[in-house]
Protein backbone atom coordinates (compact mmCIF):
# COMPACT_ATOMS: atom_id res chain seq x y z
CA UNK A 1 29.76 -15.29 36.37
CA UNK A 2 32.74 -17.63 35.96
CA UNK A 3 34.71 -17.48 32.69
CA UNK A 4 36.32 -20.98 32.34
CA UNK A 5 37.53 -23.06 28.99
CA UNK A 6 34.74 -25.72 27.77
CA UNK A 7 35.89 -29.07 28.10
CA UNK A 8 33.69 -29.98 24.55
CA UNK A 9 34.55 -26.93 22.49
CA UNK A 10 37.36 -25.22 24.19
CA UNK A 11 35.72 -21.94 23.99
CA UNK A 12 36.71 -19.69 26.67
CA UNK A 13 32.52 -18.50 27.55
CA UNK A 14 30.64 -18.90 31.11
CA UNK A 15 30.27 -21.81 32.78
CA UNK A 16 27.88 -23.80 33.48
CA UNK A 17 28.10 -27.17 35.03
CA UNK A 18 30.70 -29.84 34.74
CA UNK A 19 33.36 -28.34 32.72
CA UNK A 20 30.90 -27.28 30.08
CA UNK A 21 29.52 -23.97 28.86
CA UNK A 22 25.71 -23.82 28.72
CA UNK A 23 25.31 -24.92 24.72
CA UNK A 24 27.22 -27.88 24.74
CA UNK A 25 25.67 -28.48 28.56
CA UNK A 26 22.17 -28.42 26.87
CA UNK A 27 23.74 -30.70 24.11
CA UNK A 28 25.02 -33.46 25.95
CA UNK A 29 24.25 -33.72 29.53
CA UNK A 30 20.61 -32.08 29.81
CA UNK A 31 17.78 -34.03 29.68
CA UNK A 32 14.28 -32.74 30.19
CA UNK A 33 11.65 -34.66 32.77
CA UNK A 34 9.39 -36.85 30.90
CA UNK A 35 5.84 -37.00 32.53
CA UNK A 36 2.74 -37.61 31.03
CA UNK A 37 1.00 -34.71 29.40
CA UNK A 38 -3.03 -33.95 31.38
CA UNK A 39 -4.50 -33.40 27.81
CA UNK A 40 -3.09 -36.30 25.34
CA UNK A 41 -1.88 -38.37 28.11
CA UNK A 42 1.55 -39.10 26.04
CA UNK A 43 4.60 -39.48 27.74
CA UNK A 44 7.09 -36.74 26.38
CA UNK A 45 8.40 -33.71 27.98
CA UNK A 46 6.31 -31.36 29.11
CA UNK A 47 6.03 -27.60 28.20
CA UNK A 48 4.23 -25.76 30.41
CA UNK A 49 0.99 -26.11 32.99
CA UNK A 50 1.70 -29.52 32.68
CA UNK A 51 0.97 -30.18 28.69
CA UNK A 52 3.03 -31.03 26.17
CA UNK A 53 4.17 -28.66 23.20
CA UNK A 54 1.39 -29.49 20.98
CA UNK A 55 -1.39 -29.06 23.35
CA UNK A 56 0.09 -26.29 25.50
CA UNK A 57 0.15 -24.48 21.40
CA UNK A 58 -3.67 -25.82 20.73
CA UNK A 59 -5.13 -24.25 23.86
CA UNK A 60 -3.36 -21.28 24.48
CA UNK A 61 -2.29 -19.60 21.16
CA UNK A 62 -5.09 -21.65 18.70
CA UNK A 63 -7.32 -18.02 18.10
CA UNK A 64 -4.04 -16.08 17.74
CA UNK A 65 -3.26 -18.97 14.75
CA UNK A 66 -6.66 -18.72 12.95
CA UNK A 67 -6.82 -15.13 13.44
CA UNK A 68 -2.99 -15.46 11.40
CA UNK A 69 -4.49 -17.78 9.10
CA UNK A 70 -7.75 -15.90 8.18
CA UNK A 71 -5.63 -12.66 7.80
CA UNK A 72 -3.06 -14.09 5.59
CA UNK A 73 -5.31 -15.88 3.16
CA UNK A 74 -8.05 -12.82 2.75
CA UNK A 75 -4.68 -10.57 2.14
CA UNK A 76 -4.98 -8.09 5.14
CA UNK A 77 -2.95 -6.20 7.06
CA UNK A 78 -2.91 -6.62 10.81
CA UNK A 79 -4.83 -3.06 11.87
CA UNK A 80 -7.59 -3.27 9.20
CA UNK A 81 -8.06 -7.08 10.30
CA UNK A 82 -8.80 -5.65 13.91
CA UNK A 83 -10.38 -2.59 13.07
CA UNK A 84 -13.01 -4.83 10.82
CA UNK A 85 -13.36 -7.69 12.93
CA UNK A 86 -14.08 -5.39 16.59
CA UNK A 87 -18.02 -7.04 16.10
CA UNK A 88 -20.38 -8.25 13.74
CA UNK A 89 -21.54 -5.75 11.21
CA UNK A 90 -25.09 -7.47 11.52
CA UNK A 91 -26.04 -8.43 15.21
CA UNK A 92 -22.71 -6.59 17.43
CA UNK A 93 -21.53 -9.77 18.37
CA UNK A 94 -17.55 -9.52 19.34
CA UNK A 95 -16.71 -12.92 20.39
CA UNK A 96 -15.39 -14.45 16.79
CA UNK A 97 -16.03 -12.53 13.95
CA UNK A 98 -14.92 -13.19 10.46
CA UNK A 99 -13.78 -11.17 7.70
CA UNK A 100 -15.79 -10.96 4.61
CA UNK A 101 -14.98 -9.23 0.93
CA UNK A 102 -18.55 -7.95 0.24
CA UNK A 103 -17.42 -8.09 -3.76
CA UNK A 104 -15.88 -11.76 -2.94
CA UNK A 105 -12.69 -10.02 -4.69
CA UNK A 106 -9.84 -11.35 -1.84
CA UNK A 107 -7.77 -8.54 -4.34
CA UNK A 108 -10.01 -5.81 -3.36
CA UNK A 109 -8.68 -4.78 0.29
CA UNK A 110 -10.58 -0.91 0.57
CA UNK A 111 -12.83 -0.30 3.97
CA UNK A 112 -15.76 -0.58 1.89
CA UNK A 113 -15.12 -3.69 0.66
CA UNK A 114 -14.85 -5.30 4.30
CA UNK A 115 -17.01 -6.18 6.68
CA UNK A 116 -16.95 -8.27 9.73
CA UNK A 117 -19.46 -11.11 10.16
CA UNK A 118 -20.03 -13.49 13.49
CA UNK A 119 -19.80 -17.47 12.01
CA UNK A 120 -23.92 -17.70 11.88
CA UNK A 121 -24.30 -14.62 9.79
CA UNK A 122 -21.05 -15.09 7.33
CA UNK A 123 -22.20 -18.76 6.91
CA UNK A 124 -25.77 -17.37 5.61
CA UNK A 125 -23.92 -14.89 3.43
CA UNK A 126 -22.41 -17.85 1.71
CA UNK A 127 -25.72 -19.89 1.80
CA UNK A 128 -27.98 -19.19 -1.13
CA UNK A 129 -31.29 -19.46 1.31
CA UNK A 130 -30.27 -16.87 3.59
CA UNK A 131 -28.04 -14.31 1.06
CA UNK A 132 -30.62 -11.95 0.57
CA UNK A 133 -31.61 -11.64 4.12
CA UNK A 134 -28.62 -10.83 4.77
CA UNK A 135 -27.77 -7.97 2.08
CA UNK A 136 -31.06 -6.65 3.25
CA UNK A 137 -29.84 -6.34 6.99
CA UNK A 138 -26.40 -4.61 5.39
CA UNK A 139 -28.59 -2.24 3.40
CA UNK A 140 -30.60 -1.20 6.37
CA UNK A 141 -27.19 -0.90 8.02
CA UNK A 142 -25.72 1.55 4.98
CA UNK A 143 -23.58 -0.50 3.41
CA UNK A 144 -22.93 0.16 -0.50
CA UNK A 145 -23.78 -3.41 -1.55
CA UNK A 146 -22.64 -4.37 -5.33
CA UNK A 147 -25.21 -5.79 -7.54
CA UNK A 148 -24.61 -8.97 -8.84
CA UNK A 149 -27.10 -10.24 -11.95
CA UNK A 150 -26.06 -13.34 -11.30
CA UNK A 151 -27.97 -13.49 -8.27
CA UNK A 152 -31.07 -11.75 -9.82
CA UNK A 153 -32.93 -14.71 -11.37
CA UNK A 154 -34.19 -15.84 -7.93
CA UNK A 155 -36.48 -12.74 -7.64
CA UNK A 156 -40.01 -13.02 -8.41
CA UNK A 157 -41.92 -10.46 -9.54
CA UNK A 158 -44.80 -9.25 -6.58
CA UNK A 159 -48.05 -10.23 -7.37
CA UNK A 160 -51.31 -9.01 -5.42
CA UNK A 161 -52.06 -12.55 -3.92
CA UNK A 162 -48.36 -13.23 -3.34
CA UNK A 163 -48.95 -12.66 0.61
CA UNK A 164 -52.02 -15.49 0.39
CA UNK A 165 -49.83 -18.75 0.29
């Protein structure tokens, strides 16, 4: 390690290269290799593995940022958002699993209140064809489902020839 003056900014720090200490090396006489990213096929320089910034960000960290996102906008902490989304509460699956407020309160952030759903099954909790399969599958499974009379007027009442359609 060589202590000299900076020629730029006359700060006594390490040097670097021609009579400059590293920041004001990095300033003015650094310039990164341009190459052509493999993904986008732009011209820029290049990150790492051979993409640029952007795409290097898209493929590697992309989960880790909707995994942020999801957290941050259903108002969860970190360890419950791991604890809840380990597998589907429905069919086990543990490759992406969403988060889901069974009282569709975003406010309401208690253990009972949140289940993890795979895409399929939290998209046919939001779909009125498919909601009451699915409360019917969380029922079986023990969960303390709320009633909402909202939803009630799409019940018929059982009739003996109901099964003859």
């Amino acid at each position: 390690m060589v202590i000299k003056k900076c020629s730029n900014c006359s700060e006594e720090k390490e040097h670097h290269a021609k009579g400059l200490c590293y920041a004001c090396y990095k300033k003015l006489k650094w310039q990164p290799k341009i190459s052509s990213c493999k993904r986008c096929k732009r011209k820029m320089a290049l990150h790492a593995k051979g993409l640029c910034a952007g795409c290097y960000n898209y493929i590697f960290h992309l989960d880790k940022n909707k995994a942020y996102s999801q957290r941050k906008s259903n108002n969860v902490d970190l360890k419950t958002f791991r604890k809840v989304t380990k597998s589907c509460a429905i069919c086990d699956f543990d490759k992406i699993v969403d988060i889901h407020h069974i009282d569709a309160n975003k406010q309401n952030n208690s253990q009972k209140n949140l289940i993890g759903l795979c895409p399929n099954h939290h998209r046919m909790i939001h779909n009125f064809n498919f909601r009451n399969e699915i409360f019917q599958a969380l029922k079986e499974k023990g969960f303390d489902l709320p009633f909402d009379e909202k939803m009630a007027f799409h019940k018929t009442p059982q009739t003996p020839n109901s099964d003859n359609f």
